[in-house]
N, C-alpha and C. Protein backbone atom coordinates (compact mmCIF):
# COMPACT_ATOMS: atom_id res chain seq x y z
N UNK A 1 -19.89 21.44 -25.87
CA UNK A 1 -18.78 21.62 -26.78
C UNK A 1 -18.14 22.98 -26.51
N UNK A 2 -16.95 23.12 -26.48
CA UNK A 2 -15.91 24.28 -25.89
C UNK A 2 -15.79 24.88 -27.70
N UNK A 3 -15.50 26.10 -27.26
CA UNK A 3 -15.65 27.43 -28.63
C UNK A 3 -13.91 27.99 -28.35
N UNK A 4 -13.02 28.01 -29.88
CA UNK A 4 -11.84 28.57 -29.43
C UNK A 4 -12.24 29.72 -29.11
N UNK A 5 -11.53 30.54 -28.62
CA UNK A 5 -11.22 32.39 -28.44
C UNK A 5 -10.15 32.44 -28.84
N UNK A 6 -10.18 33.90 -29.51
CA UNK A 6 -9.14 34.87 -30.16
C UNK A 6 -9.58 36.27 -30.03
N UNK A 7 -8.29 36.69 -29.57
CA UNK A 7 -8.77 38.45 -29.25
C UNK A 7 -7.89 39.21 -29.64
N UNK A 8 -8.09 39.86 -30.50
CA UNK A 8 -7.01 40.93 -31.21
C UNK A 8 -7.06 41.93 -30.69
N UNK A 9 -6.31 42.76 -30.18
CA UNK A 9 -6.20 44.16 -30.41
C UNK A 9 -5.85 45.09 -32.11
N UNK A 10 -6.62 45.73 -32.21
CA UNK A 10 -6.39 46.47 -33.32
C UNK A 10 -5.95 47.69 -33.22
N UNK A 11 -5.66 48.74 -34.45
CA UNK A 11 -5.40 49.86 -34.00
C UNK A 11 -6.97 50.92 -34.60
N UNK A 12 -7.57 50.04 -36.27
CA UNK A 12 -8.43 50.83 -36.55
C UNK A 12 -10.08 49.87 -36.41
N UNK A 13 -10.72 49.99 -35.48
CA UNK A 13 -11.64 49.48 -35.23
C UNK A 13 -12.70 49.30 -36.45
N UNK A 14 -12.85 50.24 -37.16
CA UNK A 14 -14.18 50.32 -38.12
C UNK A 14 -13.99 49.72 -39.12
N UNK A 15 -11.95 50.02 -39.53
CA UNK A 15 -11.85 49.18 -40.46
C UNK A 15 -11.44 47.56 -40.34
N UNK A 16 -11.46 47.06 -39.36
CA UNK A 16 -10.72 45.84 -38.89
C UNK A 16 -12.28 45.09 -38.67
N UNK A 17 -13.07 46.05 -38.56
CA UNK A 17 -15.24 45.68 -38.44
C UNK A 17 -15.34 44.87 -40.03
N UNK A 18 -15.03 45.82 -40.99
CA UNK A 18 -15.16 45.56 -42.10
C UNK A 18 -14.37 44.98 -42.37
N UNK A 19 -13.60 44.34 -42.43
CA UNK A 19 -12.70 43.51 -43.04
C UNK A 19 -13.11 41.86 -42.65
N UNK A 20 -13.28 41.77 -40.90
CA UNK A 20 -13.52 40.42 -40.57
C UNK A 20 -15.22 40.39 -41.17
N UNK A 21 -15.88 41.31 -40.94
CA UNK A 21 -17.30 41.04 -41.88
C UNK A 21 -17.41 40.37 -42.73
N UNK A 22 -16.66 40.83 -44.03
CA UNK A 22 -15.71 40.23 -45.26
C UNK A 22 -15.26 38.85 -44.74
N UNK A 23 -14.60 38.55 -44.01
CA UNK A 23 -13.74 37.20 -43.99
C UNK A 23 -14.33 36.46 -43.83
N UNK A 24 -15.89 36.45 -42.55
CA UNK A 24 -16.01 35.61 -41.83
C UNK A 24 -17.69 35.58 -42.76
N UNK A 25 -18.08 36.25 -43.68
CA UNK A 25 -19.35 36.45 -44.35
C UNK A 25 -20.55 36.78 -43.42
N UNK A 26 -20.15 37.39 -42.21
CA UNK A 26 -21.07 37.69 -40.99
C UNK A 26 -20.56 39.01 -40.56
N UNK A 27 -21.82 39.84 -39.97
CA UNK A 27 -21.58 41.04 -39.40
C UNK A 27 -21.46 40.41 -37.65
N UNK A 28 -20.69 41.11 -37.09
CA UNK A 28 -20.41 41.21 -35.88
C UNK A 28 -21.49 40.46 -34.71
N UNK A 29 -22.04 39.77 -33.53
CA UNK A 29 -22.67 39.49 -32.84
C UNK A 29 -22.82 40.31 -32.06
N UNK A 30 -21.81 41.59 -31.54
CA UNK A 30 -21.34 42.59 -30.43
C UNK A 30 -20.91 43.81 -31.28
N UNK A 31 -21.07 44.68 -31.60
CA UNK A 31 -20.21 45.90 -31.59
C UNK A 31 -20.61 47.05 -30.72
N UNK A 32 -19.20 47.67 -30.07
CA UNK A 32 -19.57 48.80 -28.78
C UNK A 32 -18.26 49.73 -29.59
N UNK A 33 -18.43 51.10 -29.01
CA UNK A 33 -17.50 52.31 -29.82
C UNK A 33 -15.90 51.34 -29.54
N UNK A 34 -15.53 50.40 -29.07
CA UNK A 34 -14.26 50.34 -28.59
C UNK A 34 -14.12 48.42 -28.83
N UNK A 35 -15.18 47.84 -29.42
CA UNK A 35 -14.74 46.63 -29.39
C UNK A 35 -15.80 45.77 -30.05
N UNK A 36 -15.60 44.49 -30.91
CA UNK A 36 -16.37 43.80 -31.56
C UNK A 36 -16.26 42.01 -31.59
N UNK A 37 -17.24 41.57 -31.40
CA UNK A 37 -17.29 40.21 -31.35
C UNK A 37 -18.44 39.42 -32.59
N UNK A 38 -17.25 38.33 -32.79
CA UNK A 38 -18.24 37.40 -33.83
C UNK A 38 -17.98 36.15 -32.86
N UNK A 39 -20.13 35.40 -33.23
CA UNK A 39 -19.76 34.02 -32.73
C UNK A 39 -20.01 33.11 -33.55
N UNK A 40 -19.03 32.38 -33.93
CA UNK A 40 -19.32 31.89 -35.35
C UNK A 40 -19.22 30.05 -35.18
N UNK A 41 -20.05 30.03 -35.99
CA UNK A 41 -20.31 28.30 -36.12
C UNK A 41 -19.27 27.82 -36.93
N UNK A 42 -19.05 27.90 -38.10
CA UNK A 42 -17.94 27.64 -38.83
C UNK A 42 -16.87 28.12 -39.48
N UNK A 43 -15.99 28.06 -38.36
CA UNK A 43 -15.78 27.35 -37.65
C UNK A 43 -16.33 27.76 -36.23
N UNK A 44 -16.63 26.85 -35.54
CA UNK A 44 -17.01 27.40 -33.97
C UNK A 44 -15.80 28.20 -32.89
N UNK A 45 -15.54 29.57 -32.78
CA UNK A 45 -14.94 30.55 -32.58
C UNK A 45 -15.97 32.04 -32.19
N UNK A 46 -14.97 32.19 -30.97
CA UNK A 46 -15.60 33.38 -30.68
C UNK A 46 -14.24 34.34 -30.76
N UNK A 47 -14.52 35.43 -31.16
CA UNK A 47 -13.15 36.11 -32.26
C UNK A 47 -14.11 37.64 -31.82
N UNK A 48 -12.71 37.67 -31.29
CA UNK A 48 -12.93 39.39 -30.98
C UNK A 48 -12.05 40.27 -31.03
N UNK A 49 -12.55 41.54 -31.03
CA UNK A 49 -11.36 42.82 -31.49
C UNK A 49 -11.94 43.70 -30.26
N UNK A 50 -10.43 44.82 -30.50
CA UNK A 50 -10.80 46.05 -29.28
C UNK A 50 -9.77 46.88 -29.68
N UNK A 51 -9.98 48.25 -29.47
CA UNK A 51 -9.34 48.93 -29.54
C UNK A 51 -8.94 49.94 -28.23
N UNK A 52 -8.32 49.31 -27.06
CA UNK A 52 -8.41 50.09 -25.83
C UNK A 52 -7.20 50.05 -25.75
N UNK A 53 -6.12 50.72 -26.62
CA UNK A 53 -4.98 51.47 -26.58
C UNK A 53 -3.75 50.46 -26.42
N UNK A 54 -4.09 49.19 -26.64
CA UNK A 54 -2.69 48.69 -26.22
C UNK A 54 -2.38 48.04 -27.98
N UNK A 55 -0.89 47.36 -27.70
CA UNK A 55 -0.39 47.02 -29.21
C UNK A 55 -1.45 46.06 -30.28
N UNK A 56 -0.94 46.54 -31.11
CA UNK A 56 -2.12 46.15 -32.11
C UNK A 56 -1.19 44.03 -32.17
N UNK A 57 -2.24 43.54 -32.17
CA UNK A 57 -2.28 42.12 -32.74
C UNK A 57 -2.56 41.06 -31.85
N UNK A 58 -2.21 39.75 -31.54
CA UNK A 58 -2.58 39.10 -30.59
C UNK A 58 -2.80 39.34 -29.47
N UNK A 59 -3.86 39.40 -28.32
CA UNK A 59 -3.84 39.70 -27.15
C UNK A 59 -3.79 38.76 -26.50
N UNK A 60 -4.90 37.54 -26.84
CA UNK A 60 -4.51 36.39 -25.80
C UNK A 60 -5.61 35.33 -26.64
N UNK A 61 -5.28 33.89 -26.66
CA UNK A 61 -6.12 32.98 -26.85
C UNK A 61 -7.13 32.36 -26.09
N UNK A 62 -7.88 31.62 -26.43
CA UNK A 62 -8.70 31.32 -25.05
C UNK A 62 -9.40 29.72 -25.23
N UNK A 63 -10.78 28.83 -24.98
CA UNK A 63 -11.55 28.07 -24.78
C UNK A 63 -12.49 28.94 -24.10
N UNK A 64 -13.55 28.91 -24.63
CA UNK A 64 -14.77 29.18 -23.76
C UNK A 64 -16.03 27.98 -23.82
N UNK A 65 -16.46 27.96 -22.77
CA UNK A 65 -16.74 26.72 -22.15
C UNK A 65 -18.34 26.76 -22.32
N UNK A 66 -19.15 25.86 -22.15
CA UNK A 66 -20.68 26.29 -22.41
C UNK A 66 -21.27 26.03 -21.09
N UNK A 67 -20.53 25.47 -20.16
CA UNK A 67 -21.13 24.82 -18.50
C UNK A 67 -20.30 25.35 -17.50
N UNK A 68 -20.25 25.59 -16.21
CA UNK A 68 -19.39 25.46 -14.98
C UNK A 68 -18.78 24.03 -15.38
N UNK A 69 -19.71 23.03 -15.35
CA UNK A 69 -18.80 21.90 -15.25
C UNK A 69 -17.48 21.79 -16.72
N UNK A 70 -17.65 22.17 -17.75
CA UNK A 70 -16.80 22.55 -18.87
C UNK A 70 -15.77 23.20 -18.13
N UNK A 71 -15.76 24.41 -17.40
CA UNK A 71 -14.55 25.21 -17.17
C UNK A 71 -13.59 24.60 -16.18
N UNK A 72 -14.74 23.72 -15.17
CA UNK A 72 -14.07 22.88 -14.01
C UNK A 72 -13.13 21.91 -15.07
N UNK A 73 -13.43 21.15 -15.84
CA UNK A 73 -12.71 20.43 -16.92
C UNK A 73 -11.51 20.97 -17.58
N UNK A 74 -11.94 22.39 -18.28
CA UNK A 74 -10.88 23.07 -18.65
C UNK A 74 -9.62 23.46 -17.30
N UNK A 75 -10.10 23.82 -16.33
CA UNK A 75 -9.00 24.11 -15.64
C UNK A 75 -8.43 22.93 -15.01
N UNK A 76 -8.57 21.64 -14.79
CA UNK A 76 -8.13 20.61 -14.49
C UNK A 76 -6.62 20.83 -15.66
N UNK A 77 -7.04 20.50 -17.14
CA UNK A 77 -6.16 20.56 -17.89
C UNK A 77 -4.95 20.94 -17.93
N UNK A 78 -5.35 22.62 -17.42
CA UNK A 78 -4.47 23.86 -17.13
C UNK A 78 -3.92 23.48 -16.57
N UNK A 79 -4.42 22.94 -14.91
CA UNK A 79 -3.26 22.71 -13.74
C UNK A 79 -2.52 21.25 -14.71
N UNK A 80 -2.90 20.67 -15.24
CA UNK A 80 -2.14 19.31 -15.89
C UNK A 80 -0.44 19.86 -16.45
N UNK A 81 -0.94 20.94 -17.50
CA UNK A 81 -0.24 21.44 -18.16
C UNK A 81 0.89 21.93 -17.24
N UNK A 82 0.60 22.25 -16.41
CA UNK A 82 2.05 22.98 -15.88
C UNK A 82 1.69 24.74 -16.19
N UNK A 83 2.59 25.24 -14.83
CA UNK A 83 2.51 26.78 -14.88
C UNK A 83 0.70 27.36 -13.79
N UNK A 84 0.92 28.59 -13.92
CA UNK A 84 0.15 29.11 -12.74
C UNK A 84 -1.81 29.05 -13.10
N UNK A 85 -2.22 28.87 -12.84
CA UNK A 85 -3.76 28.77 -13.01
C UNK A 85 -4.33 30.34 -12.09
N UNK A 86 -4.84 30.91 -12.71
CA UNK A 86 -5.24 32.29 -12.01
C UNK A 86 -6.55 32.42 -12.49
N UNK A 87 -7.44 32.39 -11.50
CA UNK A 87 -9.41 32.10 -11.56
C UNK A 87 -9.51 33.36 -11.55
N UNK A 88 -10.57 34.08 -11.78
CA UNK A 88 -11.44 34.81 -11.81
C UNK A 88 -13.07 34.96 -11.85
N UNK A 89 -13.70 35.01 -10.71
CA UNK A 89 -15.14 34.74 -10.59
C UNK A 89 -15.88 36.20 -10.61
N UNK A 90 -16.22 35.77 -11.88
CA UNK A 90 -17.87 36.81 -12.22
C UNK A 90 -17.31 38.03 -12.45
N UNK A 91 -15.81 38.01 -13.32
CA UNK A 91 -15.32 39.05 -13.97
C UNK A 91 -16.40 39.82 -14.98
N UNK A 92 -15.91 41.40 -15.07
CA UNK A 92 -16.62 42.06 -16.03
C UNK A 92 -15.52 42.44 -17.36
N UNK A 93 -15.66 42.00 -18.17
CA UNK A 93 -14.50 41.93 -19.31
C UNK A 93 -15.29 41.96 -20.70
N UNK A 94 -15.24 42.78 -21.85
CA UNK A 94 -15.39 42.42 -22.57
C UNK A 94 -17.27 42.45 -23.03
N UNK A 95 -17.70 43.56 -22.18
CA UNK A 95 -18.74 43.30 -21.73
C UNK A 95 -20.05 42.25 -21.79
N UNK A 96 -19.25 41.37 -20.61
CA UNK A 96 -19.87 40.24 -20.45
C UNK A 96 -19.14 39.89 -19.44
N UNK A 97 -20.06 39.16 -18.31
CA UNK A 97 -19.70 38.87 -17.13
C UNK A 97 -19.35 37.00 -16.89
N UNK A 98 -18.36 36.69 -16.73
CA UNK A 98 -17.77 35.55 -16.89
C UNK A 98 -16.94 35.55 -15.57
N UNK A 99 -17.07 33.86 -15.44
CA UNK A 99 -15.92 33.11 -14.71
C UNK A 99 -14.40 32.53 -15.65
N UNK A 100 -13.44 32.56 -14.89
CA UNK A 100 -12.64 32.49 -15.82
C UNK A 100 -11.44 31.86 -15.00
N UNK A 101 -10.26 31.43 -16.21
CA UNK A 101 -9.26 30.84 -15.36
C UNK A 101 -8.10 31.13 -16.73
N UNK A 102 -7.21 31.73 -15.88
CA UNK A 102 -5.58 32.59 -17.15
C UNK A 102 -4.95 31.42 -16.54
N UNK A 103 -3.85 31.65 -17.76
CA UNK A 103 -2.35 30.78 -17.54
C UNK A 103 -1.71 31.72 -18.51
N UNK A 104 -0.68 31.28 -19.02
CA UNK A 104 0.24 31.44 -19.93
C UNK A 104 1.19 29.84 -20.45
N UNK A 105 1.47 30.26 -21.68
CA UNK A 105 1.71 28.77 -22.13
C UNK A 105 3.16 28.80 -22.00
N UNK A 106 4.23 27.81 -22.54
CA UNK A 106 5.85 27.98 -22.23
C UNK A 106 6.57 29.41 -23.31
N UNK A 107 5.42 30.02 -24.11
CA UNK A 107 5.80 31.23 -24.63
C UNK A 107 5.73 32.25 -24.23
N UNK A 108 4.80 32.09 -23.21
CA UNK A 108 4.47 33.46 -22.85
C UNK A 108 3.30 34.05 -23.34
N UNK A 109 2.10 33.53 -24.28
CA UNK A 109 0.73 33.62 -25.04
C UNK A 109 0.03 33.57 -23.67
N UNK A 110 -0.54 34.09 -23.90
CA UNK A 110 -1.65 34.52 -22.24
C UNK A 110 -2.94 33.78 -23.16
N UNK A 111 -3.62 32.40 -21.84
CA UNK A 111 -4.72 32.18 -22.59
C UNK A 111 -5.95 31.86 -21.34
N UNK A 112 -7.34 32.45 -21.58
CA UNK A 112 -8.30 32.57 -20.95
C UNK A 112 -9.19 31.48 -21.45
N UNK A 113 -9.94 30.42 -20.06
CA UNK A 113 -10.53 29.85 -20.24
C UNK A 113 -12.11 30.11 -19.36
N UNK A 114 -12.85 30.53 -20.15
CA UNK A 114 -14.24 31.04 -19.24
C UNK A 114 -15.44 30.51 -19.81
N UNK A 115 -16.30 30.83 -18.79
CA UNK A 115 -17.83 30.19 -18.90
C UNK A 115 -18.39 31.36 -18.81
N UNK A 116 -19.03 31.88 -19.72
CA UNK A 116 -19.80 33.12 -19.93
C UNK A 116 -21.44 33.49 -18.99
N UNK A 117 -21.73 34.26 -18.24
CA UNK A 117 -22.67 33.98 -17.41
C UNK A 117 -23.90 34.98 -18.03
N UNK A 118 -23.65 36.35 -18.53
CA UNK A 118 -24.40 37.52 -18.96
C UNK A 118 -23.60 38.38 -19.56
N UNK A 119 -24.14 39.32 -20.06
CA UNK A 119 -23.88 40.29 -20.28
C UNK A 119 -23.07 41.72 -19.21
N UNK A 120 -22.69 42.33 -19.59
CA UNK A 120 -22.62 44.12 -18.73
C UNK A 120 -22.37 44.74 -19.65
N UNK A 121 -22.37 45.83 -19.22
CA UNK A 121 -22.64 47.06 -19.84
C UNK A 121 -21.22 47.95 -19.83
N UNK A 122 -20.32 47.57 -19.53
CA UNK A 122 -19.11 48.14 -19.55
C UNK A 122 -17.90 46.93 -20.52
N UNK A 123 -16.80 47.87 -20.81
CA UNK A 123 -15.62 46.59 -21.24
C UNK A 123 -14.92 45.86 -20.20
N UNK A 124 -14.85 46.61 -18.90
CA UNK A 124 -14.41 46.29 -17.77
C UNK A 124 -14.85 46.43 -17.35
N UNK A 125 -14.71 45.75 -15.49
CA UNK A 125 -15.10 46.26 -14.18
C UNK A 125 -14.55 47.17 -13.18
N UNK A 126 -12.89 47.22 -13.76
CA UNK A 126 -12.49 48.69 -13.33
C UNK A 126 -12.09 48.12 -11.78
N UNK A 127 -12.42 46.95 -11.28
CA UNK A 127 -12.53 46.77 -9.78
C UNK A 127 -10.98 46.49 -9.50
N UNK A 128 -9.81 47.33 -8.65
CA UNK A 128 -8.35 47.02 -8.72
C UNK A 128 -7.97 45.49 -7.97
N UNK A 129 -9.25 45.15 -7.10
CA UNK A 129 -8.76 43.81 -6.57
C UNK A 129 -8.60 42.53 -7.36
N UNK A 130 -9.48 42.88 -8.40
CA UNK A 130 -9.65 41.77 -9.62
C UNK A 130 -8.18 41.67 -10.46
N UNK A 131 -8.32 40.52 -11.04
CA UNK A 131 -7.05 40.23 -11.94
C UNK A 131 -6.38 40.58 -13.07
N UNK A 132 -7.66 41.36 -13.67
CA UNK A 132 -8.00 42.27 -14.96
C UNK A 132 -6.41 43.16 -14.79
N UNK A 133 -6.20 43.58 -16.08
CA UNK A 133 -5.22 44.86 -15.37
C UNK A 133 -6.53 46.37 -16.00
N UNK A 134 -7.54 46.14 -16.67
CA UNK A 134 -8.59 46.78 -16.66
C UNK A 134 -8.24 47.39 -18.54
N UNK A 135 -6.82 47.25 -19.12
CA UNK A 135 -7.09 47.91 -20.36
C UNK A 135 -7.56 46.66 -21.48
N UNK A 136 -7.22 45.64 -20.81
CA UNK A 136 -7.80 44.52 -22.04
C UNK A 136 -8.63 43.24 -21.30
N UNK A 137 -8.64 43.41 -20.06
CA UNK A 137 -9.40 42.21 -19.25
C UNK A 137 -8.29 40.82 -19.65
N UNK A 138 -7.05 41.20 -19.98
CA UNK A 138 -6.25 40.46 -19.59
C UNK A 138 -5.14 40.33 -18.62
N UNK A 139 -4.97 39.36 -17.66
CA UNK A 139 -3.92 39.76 -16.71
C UNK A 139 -2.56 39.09 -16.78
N UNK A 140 -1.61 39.95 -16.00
CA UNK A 140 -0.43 38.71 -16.59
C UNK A 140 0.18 38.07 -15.22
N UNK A 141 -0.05 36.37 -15.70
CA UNK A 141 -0.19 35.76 -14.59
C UNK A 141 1.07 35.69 -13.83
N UNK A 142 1.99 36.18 -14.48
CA UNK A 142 3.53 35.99 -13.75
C UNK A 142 3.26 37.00 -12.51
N UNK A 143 2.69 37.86 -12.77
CA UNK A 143 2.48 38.86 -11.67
C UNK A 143 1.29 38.84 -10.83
N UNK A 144 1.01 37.44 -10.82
CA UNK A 144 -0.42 37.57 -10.27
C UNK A 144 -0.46 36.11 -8.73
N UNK A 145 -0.68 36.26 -8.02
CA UNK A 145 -1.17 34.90 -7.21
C UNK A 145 -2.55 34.23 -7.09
N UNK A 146 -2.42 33.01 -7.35
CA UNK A 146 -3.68 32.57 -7.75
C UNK A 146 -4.46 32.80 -6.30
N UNK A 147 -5.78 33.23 -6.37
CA UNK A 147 -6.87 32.88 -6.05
C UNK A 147 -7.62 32.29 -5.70
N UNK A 148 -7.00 31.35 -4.74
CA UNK A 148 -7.50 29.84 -4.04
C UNK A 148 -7.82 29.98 -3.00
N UNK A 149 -8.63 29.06 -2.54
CA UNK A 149 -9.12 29.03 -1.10
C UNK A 149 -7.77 27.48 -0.64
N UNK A 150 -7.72 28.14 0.74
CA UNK A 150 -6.55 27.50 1.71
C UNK A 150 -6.78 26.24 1.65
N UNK A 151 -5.87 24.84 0.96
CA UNK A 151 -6.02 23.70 0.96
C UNK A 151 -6.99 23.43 -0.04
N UNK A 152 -7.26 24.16 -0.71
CA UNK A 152 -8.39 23.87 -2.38
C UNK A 152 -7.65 23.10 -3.43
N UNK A 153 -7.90 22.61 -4.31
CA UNK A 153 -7.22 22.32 -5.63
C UNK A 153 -6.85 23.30 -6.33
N UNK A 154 -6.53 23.29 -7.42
CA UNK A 154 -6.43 24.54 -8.24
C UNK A 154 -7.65 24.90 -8.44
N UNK A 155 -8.07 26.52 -8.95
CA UNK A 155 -9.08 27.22 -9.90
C UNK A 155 -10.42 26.80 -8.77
N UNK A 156 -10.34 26.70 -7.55
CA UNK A 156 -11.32 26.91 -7.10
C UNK A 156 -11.10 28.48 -6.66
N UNK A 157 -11.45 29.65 -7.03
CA UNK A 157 -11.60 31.13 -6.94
C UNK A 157 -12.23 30.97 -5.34
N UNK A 158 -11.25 32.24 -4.77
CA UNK A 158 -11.32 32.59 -3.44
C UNK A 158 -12.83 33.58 -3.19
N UNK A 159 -13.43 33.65 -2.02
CA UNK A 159 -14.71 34.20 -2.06
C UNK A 159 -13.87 35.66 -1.50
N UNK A 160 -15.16 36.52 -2.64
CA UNK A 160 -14.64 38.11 -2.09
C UNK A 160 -13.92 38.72 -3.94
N UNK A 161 -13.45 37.75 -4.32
CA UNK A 161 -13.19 38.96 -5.64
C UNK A 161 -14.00 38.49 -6.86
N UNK A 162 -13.67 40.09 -7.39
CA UNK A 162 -14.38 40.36 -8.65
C UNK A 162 -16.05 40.45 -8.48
């Protein structure tokens, strides 16, 4: 079963801690000086905040997937949908190391679909070849070329990044 994502940017972290605490009747699953995650059953959502300097409010939506074969599914979709499919293998984002696949929808909402692999120890990986732009581990796909190997389908991620 696939988990929505939601990722806010905030501007006051400690108080935006306390508030979804309050909303969601749960303390955090993740908190680091710069960012916080709940994983919540009801509703099933993984809902996260950060405060790494960019505008406060929506950052990007997502699906997170519980299998490889889930994300292979999810990105089928993506390419269905129309618009660019941009993979990312064994990104460091959010600290947690994931495979992943961006689009953007006909608005312009940037949305990430990943299969979570571990943990790290950073919010990013900082690595410039990766897709990240490194302040929110979101990238924007208009400016980006997907990541395919030559004659692949979509969202098969090229060997060598991230």
């Amino acid at each position: 079963m696939n988990r929505f994502h939601v990722h806010l940017n905030v501007t006051d972290l400690d108080a935006s801690i306390r508030f979804y605490t309050q909303l969601f009747a749960s303390a955090p699953t993740v908190v680091k000086a710069d960012y916080a995650k709940w994983m919540l059953e009801d509703p099933r959502v993984n809902f996260a905040i950060s405060n790494t300097g960019r505008a406060a409010g929506v950052d990007h939506l997502g699906l997170q997937a519980d299998d490889d074969e889930g994300l292979r599914t999810l990105g089928r979709r993506l390419d269905a949908a129309g618009g660019a499919v941009i993979p990312e293998d064994a990104a460091i984002c959010c600290y947690a190391r994931s495979d992943k696949l961006w689009t953007e929808d006909p608005q312009g909402t940037r949305w990430e679909t990943f299969h979570t692999l571990g943990e790290a120890t950073t919010y990013h990986g900082g690595d410039a070849a990766c897709a990240t732009d490194g302040a929110s581990c979101t990238p924007d796909p208009r400016a980006m070329k997907p990541k395919v190997e030559k004659g692949a389908a979509c969202c098969v991620p090229a060997s060598g990044c991230c």
